[in-house]
C-alpha atoms as a PDB file:
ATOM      1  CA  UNK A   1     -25.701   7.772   7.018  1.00  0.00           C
ATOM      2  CA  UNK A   2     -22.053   8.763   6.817  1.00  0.00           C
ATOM      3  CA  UNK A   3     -19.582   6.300   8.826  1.00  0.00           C
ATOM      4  CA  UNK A   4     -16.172   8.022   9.514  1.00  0.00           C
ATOM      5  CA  UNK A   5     -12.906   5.665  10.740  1.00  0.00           C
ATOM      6  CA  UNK A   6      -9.779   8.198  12.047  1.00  0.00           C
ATOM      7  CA  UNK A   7      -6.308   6.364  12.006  1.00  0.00           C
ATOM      8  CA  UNK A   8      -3.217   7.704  12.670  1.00  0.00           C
ATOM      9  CA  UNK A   9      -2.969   8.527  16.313  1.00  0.00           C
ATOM     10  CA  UNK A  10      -0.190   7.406  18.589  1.00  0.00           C
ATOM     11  CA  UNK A  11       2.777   8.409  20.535  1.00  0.00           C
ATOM     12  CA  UNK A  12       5.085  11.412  19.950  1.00  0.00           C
ATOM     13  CA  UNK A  13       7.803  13.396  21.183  1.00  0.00           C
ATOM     14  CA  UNK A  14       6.857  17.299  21.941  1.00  0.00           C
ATOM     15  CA  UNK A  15       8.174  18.844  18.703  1.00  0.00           C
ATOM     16  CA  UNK A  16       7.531  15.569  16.315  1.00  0.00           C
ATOM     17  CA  UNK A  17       4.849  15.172  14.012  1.00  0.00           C
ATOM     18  CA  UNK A  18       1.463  13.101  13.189  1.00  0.00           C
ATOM     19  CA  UNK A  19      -0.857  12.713  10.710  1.00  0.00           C
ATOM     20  CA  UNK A  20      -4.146  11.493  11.141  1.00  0.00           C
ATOM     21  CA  UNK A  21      -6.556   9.882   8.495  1.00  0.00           C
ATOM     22  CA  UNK A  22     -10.174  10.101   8.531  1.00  0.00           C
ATOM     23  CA  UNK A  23     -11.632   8.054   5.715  1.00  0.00           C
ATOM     24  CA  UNK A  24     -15.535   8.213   5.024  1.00  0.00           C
ATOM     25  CA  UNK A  25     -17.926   6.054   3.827  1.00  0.00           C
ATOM     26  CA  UNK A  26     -22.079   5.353   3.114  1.00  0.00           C
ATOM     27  CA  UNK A  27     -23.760   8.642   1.666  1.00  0.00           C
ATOM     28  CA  UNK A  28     -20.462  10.963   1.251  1.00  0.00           C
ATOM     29  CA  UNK A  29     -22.387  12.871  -1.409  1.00  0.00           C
ATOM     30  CA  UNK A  30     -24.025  14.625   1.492  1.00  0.00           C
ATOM     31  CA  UNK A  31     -20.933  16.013   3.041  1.00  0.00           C
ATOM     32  CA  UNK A  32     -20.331  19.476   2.664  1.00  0.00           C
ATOM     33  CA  UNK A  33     -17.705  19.949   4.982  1.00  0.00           C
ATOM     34  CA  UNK A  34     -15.524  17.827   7.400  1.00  0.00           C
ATOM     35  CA  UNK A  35     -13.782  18.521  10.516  1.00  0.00           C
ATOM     36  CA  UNK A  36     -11.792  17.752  13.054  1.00  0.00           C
ATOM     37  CA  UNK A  37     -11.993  18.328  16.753  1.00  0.00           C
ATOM     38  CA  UNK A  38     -10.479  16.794  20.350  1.00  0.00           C
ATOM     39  CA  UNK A  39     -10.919  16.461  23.613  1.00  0.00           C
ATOM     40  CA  UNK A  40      -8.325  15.997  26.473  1.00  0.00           C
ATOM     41  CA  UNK A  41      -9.511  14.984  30.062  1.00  0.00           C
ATOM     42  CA  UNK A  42     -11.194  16.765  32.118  1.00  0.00           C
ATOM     43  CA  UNK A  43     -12.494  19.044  28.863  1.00  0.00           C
ATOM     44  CA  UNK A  44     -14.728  20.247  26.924  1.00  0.00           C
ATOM     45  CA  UNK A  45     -14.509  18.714  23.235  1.00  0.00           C
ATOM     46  CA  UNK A  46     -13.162  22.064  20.670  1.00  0.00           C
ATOM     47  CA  UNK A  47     -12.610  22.745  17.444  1.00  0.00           C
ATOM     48  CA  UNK A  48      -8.956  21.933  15.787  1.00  0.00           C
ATOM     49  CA  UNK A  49      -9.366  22.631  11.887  1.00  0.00           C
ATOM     50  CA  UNK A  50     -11.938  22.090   9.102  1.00  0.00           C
ATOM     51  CA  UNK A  51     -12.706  22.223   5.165  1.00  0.00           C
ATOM     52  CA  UNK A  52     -15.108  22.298   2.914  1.00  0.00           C
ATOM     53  CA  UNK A  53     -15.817  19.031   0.634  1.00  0.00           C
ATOM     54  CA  UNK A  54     -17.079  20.531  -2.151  1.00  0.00           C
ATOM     55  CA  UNK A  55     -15.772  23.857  -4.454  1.00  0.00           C
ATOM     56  CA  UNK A  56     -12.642  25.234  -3.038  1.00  0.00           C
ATOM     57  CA  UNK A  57     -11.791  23.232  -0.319  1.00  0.00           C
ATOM     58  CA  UNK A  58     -11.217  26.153   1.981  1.00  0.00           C
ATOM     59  CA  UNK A  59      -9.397  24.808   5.002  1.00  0.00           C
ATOM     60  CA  UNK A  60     -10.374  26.511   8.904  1.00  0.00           C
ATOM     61  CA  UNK A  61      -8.177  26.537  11.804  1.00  0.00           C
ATOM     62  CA  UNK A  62      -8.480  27.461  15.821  1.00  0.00           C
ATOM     63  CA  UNK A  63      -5.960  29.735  16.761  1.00  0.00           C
ATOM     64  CA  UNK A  64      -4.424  27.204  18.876  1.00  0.00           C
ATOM     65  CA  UNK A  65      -3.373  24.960  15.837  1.00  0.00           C
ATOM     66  CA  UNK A  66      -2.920  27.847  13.029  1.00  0.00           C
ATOM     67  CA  UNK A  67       1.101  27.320  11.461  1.00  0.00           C
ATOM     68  CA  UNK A  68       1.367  23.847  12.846  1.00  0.00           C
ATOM     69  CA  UNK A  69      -1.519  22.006  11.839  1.00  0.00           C
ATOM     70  CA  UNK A  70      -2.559  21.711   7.935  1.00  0.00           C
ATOM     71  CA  UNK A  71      -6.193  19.750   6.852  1.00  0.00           C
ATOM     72  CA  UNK A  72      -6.247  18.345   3.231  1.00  0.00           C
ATOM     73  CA  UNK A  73      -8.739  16.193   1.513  1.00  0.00           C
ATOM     74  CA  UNK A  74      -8.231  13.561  -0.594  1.00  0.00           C
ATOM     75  CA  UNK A  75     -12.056  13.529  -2.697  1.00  0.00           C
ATOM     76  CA  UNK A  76     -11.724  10.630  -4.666  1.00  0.00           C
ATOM     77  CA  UNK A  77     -10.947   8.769  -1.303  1.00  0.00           C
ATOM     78  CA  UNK A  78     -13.427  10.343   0.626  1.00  0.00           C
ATOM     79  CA  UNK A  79     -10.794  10.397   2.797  1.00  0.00           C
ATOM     80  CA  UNK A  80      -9.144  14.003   4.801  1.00  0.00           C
ATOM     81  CA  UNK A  81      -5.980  14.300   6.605  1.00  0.00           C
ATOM     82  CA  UNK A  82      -4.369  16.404  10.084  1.00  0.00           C
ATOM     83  CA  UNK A  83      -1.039  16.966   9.230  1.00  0.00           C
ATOM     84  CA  UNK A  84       0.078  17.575  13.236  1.00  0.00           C
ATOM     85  CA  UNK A  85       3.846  19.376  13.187  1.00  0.00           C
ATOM     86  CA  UNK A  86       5.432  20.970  16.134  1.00  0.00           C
ATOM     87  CA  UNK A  87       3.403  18.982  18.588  1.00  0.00           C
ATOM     88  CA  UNK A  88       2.927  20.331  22.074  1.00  0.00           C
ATOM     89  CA  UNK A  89       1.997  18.116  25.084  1.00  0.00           C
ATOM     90  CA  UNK A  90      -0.836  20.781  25.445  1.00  0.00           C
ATOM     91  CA  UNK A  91      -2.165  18.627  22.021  1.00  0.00           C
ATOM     92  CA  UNK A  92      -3.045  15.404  23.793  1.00  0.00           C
ATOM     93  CA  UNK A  93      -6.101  14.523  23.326  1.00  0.00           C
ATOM     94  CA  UNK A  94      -8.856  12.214  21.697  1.00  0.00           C
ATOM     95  CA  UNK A  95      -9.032  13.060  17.655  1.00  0.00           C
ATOM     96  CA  UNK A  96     -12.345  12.982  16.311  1.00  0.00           C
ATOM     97  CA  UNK A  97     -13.318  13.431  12.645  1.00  0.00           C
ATOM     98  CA  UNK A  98     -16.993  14.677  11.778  1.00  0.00           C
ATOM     99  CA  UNK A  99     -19.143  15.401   8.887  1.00  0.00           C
ATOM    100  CA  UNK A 100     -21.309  18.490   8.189  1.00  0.00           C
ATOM    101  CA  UNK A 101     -24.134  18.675   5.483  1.00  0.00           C
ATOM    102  CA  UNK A 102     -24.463  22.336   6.037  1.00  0.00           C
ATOM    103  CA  UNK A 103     -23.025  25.324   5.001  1.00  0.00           C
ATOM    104  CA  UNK A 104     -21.537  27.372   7.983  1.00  0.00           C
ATOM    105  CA  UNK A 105     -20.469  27.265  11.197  1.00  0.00           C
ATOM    106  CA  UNK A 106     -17.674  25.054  11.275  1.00  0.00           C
ATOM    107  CA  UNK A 107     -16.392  25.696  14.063  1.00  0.00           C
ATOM    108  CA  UNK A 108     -19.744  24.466  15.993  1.00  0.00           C
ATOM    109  CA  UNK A 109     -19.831  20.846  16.797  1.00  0.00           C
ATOM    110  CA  UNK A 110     -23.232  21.134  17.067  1.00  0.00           C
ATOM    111  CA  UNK A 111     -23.438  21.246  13.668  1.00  0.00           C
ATOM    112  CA  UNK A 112     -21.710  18.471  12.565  1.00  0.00           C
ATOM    113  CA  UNK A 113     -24.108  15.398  11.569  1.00  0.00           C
ATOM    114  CA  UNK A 114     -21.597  12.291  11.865  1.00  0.00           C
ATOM    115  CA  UNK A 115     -18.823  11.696  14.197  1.00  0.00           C
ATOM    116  CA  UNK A 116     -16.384   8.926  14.543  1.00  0.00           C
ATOM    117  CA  UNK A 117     -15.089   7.184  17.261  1.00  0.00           C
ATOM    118  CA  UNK A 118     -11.887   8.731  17.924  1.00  0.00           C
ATOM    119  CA  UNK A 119      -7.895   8.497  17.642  1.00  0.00           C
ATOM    120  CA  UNK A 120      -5.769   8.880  20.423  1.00  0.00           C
ATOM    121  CA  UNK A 121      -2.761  11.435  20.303  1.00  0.00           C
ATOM    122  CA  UNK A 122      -0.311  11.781  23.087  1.00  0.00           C
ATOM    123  CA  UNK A 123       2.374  14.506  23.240  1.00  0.00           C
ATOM    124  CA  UNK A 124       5.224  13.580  26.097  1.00  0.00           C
ATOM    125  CA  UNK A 125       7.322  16.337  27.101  1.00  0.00           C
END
């Protein structure tokens, strides 16, 4: 088992920035790749960015957040990061961080293993 905590979530201005923590704990030797995805009311839960755990670390983005948002990982901390810049109110939403064990398809929640509970973010205009 893999237990994820996100921090970081809040309050902002449209234009102002956030960064969100996801630190990871239990059996982090199985994680291949983390992510992070939200969900605003009234939709369906997407994709924001993820990267890969082990070699490389090569980061992926959704189209929506490419040039804004930036995903880092911190290995020794088990512990990965949303940098949030140039924040819309279009990016309000619940935060969640998940784990993968699998190569591919990171873009598919589906195929994430462990989730955690959730940050809030709210953009005013």
């Amino acid at each position: 088992q893999v237990q994820l905590v996100e921090s970081g979530g809040g309050l902002v201005q449209a234009g102002g920035s956030l960064r969100l923590s996801c630190a990871a704990s239990g059996r982090t030797r199985t994680a291949y790749a983390m992510g992070w995805f939200r969900q605003s009311p009234g939709k369906e839960r997407e994709f924001v960015a993820a990267i890969k755990i082990v070699s490389a670390g090569t980061p992926y983005y959704s189209d929506s957040v490419k040039g804004r948002f930036t995903i880092s990982r911190d290995n020794a901390k088990n512990t990965v990061y949303l940098q949030m810049n140039s924040l819309k109110p279009e990016d309000t939403a619940v935060y969640y961080c998940a784990v993968k064990t699998k190569i591919g398809g990171y873009g598919l929640q589906t195929l994430y293993d462990y989730w955690g509970q959730g940050t809030q973010v709210t953009v005013s205009s």
